[in-house]
Protein backbone atom coordinates (compact mmCIF):
# COMPACT_ATOMS: atom_id res chain seq x y z
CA UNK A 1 205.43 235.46 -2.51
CA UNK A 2 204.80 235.55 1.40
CA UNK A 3 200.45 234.91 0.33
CA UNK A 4 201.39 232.11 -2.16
CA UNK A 5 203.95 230.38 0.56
CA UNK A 6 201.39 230.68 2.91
CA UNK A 7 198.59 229.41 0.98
CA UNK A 8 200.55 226.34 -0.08
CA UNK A 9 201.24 225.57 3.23
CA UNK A 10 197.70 225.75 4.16
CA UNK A 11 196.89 223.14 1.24
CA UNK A 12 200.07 221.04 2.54
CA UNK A 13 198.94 221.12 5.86
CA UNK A 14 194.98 220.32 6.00
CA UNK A 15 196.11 217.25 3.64
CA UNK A 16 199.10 216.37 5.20
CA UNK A 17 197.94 217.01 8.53
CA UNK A 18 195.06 215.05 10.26
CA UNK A 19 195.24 217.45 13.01
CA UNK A 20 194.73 220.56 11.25
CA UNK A 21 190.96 221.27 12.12
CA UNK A 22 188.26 223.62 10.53
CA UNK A 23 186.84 225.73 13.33
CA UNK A 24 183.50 226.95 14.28
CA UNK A 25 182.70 230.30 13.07
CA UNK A 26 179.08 232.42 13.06
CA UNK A 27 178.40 230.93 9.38
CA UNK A 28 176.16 227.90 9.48
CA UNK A 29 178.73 226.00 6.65
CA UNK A 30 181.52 226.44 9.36
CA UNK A 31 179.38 225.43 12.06
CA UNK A 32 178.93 221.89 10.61
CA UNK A 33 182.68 221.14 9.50
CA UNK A 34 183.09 221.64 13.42
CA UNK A 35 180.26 220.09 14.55
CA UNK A 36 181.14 216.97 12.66
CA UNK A 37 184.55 216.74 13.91
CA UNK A 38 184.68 214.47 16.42
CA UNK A 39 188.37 215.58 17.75
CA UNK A 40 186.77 218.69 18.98
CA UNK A 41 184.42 219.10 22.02
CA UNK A 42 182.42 222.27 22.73
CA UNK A 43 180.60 223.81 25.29
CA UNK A 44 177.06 225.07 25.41
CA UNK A 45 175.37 227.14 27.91
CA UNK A 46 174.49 230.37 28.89
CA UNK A 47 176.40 232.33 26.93
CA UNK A 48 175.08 235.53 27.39
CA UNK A 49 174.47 238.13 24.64
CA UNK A 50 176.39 240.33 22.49
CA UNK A 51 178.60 240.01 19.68
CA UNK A 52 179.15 236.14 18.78
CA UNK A 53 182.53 235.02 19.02
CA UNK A 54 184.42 231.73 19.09
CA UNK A 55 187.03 230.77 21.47
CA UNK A 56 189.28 227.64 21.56
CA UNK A 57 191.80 225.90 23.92
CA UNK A 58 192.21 223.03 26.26
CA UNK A 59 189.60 223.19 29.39
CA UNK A 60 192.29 223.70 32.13
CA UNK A 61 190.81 224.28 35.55
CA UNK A 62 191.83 228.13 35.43
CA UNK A 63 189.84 228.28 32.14
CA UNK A 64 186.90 226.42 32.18
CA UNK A 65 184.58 228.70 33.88
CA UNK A 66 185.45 230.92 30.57
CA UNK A 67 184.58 227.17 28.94
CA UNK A 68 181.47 226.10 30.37
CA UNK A 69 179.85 229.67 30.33
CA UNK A 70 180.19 230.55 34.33
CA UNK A 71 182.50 233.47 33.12
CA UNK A 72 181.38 235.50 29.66
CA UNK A 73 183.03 237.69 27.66
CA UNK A 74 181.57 241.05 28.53
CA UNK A 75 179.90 242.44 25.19
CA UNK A 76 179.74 239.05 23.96
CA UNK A 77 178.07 235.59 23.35
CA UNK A 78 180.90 232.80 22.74
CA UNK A 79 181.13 229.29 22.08
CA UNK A 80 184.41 227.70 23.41
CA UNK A 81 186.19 224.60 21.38
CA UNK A 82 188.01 222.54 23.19
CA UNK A 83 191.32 220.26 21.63
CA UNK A 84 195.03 219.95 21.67
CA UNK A 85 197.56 221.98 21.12
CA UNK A 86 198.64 220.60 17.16
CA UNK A 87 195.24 221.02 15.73
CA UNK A 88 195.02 225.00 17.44
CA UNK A 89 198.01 225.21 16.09
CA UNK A 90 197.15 224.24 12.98
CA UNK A 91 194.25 225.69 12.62
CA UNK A 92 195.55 229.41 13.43
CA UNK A 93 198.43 229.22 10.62
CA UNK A 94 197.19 227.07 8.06
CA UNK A 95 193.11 226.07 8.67
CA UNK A 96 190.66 228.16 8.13
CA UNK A 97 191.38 230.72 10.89
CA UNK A 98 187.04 230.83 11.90
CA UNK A 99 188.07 231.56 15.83
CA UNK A 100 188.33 234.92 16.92
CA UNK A 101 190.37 233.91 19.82
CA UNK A 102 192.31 231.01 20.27
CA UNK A 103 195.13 228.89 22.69
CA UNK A 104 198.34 229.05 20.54
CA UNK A 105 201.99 227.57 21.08
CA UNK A 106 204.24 230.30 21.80
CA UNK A 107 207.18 229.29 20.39
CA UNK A 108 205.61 227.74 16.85
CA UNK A 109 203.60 231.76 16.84
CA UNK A 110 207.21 233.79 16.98
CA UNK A 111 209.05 231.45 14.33
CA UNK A 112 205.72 231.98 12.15
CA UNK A 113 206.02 235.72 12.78
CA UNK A 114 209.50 236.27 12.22
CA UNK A 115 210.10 233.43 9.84
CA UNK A 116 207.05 234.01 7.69
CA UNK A 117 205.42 237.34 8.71
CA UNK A 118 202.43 236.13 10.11
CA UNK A 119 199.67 238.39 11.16
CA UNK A 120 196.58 237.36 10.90
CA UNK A 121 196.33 236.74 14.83
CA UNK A 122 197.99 239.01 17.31
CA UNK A 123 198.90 238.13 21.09
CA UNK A 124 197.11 239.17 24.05
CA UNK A 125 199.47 238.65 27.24
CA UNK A 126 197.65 235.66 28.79
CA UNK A 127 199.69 232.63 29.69
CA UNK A 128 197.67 230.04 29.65
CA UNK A 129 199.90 227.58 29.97
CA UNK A 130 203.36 227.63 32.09
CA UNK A 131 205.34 224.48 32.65
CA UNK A 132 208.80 224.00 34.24
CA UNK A 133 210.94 222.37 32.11
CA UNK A 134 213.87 220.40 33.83
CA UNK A 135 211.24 217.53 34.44
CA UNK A 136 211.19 217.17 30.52
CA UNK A 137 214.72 215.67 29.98
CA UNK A 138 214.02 211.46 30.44
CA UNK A 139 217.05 209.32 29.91
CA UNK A 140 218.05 205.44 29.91
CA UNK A 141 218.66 204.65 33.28
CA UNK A 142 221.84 202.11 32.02
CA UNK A 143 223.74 204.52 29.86
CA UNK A 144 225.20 206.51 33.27
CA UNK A 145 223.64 209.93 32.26
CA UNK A 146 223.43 211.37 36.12
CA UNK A 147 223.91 215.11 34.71
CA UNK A 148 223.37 217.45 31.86
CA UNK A 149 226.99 217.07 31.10
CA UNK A 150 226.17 213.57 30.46
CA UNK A 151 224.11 214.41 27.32
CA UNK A 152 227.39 215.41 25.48
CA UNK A 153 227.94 213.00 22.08
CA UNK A 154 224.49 211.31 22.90
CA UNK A 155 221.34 210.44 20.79
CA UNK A 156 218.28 212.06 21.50
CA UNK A 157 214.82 211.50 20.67
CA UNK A 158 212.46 214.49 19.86
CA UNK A 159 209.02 214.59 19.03
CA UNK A 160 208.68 218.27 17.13
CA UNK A 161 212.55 219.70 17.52
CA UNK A 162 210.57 223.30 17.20
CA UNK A 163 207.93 222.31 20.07
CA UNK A 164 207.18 225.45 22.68
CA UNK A 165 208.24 222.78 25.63
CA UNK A 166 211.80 221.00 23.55
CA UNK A 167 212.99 224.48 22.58
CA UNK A 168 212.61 226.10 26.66
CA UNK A 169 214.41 222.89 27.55
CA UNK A 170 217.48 223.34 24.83
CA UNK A 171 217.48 226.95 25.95
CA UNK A 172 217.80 225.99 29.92
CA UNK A 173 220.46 223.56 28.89
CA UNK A 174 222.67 225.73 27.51
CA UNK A 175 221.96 229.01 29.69
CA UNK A 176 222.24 226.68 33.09
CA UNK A 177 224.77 223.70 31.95
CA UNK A 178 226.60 225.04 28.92
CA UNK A 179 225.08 222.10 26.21
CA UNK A 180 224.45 223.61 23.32
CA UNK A 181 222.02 221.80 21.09
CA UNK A 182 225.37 220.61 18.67
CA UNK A 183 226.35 218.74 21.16
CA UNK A 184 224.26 216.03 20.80
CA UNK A 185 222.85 214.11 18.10
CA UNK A 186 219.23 214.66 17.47
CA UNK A 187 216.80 212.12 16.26
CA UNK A 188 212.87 213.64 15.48
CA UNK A 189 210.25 211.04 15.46
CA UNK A 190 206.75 211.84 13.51
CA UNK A 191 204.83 210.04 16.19
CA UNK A 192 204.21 210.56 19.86
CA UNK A 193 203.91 207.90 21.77
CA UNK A 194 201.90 210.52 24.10
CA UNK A 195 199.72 212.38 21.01
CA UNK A 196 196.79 211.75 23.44
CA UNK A 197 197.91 214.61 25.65
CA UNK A 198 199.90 216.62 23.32
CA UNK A 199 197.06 216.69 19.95
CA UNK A 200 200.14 216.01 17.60
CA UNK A 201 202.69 218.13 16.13
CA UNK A 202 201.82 221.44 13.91
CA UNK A 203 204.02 221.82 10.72
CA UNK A 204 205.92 225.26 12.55
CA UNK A 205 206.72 222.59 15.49
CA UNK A 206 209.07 221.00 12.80
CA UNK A 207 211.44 223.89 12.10
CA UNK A 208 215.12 222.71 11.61
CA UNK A 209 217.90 225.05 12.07
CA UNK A 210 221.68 224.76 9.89
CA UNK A 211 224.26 223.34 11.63
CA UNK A 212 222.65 220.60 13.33
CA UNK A 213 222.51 216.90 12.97
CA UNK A 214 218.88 215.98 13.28
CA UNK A 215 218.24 212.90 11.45
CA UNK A 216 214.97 211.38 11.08
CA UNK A 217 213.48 208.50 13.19
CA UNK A 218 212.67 204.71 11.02
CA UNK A 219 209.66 205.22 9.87
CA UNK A 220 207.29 203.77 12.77
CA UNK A 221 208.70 204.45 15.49
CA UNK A 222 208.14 206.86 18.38
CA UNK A 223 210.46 208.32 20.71
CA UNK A 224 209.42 205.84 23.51
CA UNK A 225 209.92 202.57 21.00
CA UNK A 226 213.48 204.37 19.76
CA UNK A 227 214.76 204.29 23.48
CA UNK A 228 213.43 200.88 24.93
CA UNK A 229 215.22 199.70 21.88
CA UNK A 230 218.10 201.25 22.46
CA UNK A 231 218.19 203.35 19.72
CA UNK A 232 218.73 206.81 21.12
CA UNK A 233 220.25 207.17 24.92
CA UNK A 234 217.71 210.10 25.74
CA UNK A 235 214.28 211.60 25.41
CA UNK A 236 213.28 215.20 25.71
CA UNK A 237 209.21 215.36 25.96
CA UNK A 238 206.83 217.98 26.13
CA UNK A 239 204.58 215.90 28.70
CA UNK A 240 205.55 212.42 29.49
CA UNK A 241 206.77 209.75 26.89
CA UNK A 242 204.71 206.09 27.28
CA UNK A 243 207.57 204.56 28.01
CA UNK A 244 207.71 207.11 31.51
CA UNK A 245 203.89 206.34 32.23
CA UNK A 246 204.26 203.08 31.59
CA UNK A 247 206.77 203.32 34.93
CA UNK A 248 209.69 201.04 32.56
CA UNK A 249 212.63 201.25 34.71
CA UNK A 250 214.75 201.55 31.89
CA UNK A 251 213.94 205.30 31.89
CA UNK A 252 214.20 207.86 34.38
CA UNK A 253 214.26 211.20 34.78
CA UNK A 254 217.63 213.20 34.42
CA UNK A 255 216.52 215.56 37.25
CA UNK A 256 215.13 212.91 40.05
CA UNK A 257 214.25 215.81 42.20
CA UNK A 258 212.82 218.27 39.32
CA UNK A 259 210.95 220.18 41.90
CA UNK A 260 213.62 221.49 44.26
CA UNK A 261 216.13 222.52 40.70
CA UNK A 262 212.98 223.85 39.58
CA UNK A 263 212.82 225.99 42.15
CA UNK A 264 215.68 227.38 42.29
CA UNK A 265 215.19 228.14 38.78
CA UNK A 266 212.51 230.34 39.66
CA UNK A 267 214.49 232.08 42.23
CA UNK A 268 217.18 233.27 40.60
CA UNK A 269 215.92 233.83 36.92
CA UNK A 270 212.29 234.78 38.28
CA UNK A 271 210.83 232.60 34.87
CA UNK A 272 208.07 230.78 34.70
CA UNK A 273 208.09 229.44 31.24
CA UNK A 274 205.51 229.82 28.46
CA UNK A 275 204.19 227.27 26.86
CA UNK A 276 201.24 228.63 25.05
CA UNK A 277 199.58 231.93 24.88
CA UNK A 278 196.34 233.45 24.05
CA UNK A 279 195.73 235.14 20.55
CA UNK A 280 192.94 237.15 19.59
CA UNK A 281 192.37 237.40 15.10
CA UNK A 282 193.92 240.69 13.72
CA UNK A 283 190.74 241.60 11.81
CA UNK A 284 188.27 240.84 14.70
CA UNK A 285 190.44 242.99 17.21
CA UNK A 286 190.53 246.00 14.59
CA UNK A 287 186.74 245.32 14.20
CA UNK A 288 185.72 245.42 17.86
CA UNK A 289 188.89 247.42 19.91
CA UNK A 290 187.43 246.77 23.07
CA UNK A 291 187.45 243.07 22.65
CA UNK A 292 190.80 242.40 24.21
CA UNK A 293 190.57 244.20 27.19
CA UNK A 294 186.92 242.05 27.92
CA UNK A 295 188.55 238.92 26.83
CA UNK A 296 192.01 239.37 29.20
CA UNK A 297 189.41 240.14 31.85
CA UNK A 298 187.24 237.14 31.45
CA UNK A 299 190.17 234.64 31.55
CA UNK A 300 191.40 236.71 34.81
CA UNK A 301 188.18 236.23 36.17
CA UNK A 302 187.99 232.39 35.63
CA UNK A 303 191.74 231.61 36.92
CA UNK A 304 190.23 233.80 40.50
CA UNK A 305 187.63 231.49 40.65
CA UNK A 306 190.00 228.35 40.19
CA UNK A 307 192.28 229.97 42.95
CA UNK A 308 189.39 230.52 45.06
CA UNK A 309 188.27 226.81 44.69
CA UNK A 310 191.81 225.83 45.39
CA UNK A 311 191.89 227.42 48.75
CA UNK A 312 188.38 226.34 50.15
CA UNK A 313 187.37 222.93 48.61
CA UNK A 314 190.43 222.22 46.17
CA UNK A 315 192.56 219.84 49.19
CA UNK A 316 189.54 218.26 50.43
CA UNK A 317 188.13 217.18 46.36
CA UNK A 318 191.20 216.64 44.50
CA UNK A 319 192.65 213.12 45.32
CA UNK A 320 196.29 214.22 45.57
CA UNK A 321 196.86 213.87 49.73
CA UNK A 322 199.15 216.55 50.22
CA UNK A 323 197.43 218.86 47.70
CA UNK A 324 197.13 221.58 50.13
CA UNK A 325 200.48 222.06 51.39
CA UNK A 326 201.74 221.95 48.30
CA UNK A 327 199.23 224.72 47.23
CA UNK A 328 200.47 227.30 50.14
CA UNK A 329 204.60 226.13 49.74
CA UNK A 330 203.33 227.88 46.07
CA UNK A 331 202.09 230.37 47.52
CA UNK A 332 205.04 231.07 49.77
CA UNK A 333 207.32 230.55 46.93
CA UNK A 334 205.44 232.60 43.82
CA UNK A 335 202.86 235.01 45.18
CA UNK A 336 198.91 234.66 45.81
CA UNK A 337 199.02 235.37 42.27
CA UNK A 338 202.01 233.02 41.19
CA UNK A 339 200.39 232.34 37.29
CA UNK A 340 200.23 236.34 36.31
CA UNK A 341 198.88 236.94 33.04
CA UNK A 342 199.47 240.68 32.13
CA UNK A 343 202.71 241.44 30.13
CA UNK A 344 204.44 243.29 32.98
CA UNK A 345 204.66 240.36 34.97
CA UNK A 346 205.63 237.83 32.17
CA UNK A 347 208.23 239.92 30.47
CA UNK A 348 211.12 238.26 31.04
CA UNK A 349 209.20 234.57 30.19
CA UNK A 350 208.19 236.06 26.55
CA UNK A 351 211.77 237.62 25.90
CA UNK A 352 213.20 234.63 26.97
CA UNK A 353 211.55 232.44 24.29
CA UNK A 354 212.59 234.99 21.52
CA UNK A 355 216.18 234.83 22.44
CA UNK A 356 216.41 230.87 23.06
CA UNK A 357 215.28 230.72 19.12
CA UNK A 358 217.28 233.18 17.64
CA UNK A 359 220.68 231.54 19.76
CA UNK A 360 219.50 228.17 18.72
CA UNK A 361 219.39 229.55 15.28
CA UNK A 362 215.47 228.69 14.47
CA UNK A 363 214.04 232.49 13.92
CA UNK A 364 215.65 234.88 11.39
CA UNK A 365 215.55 237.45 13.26
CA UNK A 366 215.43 238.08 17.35
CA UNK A 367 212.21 240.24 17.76
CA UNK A 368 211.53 242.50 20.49
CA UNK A 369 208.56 240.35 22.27
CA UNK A 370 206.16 243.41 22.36
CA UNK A 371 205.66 244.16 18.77
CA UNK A 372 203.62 240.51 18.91
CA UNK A 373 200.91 241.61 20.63
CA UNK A 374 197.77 244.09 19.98
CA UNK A 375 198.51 247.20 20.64
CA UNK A 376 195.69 247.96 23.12
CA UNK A 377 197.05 244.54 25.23
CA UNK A 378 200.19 245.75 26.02
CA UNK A 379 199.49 247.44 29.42
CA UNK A 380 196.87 245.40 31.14
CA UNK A 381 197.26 244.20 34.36
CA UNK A 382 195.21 242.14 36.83
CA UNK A 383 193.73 243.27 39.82
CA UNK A 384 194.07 239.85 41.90
């Protein structure tokens, strides 16, 4: 039943869902579906030599030297596909699963592994994205919503209600201010008035739980049209809704000062949320067992050389002006190494997202965080 489920939602999903790419793989036939995508972008260079692989995931400056070839894979020649987080998404659970390691959403991978027993990739504990989430929480600046308590009895607009970014910021909202997610009334939108940064919503961003009102948006409209109009009092956002970048003064964000809350955050919980994850393809690992130790070295490598460009040339070329200080107050805050991948020094950010979606009642079951990843993965550590 699990294999027919599973291969109807594939079906569902590559028609239902533009987003849902096909991948490059080593066959030439794969190689073309990719090729002639124009939503993905990949590198080429000197790759190296060695078994061919495919990798795939945004091009974030702590990645791209993995990207653009300046970093290999020891033991390996890869290619590396770059696009947004719905079509890797996608693409893992329902396309035609061609990359042998890939950027995932963390949240949408547990609900698919405890929800629908989905193995066919396996975790390896690399963070590649982290995000903060009290800056995610935008609200109409004439409805007199100056606090979380505020959000009580109110509309809110959600793009995804299963998102990686919407469920961390449900979870902080009821473990810091006591809102639990039925007390407001939820509105979910099927566009994003932001789908240029985000790649669109995957179908296991979409999970509803029992027990809450979530009623769908008019057919249309995005979150940033539902609040200009009035429609919903609130936005929670994964990145920034139009209506924010657009700088419309009838939103603002709840926190004003995210950075200093955020902070504080850190210190006392120690988390630095998880947005998405790396994950390596069950069969490929069991193929080649020395493949995830090469690849979480690799990505180490390239996020040294981004910290070494950030302390040498990073203030003087990036156009932010006080892009140094803010660097070191990081520093002094976090650690040299203050975005640890190794799952030692992420524990508590992975076992956190388990328990914020078995509470909000999303997963069937609260898994231990470990038995996600490959076995061989589990004690790695970086030597920064």
């Amino acid at each position: 039943m699990k294999s027919n489920r599973r291969n109807f939602l594939k079906q569902t999903a590559a028609f239902i869902a533009g987003s849902a790419l096909i991948g490059c793989s080593n066959s030439s036939s794969n190689k073309s579906q990719t090729q002639n995508d124009p939503t993905v972008r990949s590198y080429s260079g000197p790759f190296g030599e060695g078994l061919p692989i495919t990798l795939a995931g945004y091009d974030y400056n702590r990645v791209r030297p993995l990207a653009d070839g300046r970093v290999t894979i020891q033991g390996c020649q890869h290619k590396y596909e770059v696009t947004g987080i719905g079509p890797l998404n996608n693409h893992a659970f329902f396309g035609s699963q061609s990359r042998d390691i890939t950027e995932i959403g963390l949240i949408p991978y547990i609900l698919a592994y405890a929800n629908d027993n989905f193995r066919d990739y396996l975790l390896l504990p690399i963070p590649v994205l982290r995000l903060f989430r009290h800056k995610s929480i935008f609200v109409r600046s004439d409805r007199g919503i100056n606090t979380p308590a505020d959000l009580k009895g109110k509309k809110v607009a959600t793009v995804g209600y299963s998102s990686s970014g919407l469920t961390h910021v449900r979870g902080i909202l009821q473990d810091e201010y006591d809102i639990k997610p039925e007390d407001i009334e939820w509105i979910s939108t099927q566009k994003d008035s932001a789908a240029n940064l985000t790649g669109g919503v995957s179908n296991w961003e979409k999970v509803r739980p029992k027990g809450i009102k979530i009623t769908d948006a008019p057919e249309g409209e995005d979150e940033s049209s539902l609040l200009i109009s009035g429609q919903v009092d609130a936005i929670l956002h994964p990145a920034e809704p139009k209506v924010y970048q657009d700088r419309n003064p009838i939103v603002k964000r709840l926190f004003s000062d995210h950075r200093t809350v955020e902070q504080d955050f850190y210190k006392r919980t120690g988390m630095f949320p998880i947005m998405h994850t790396i994950a390596i393809k069950k069969e490929t690992a069991k193929q080649h067992p020395w493949l995830a130790k090469a690849a979480f070295e690799a990505y180490s490598k390239a996020k040294q050389l981004d910290y070494d460009y950030m302390k040498t040339w990073g203030w003087a070329y990036d156009s932010l002006p006080w892009y140094g200080q803010e660097f070191n107050e990081t520093r002094e805050l976090m650690g040299e190494n203050f975005y640890p991948y190794g799952l030692e020094a992420s524990a508590s950010s992975y076992d956190a997202a388990c328990r914020y979606l078995y509470d909000q009642g999303l997963s069937k079951r609260k898994i231990n965080f470990k038995e996600m990843f490959e076995t061989s993965s589990l004690h790695l550590m970086e030597n920064i």
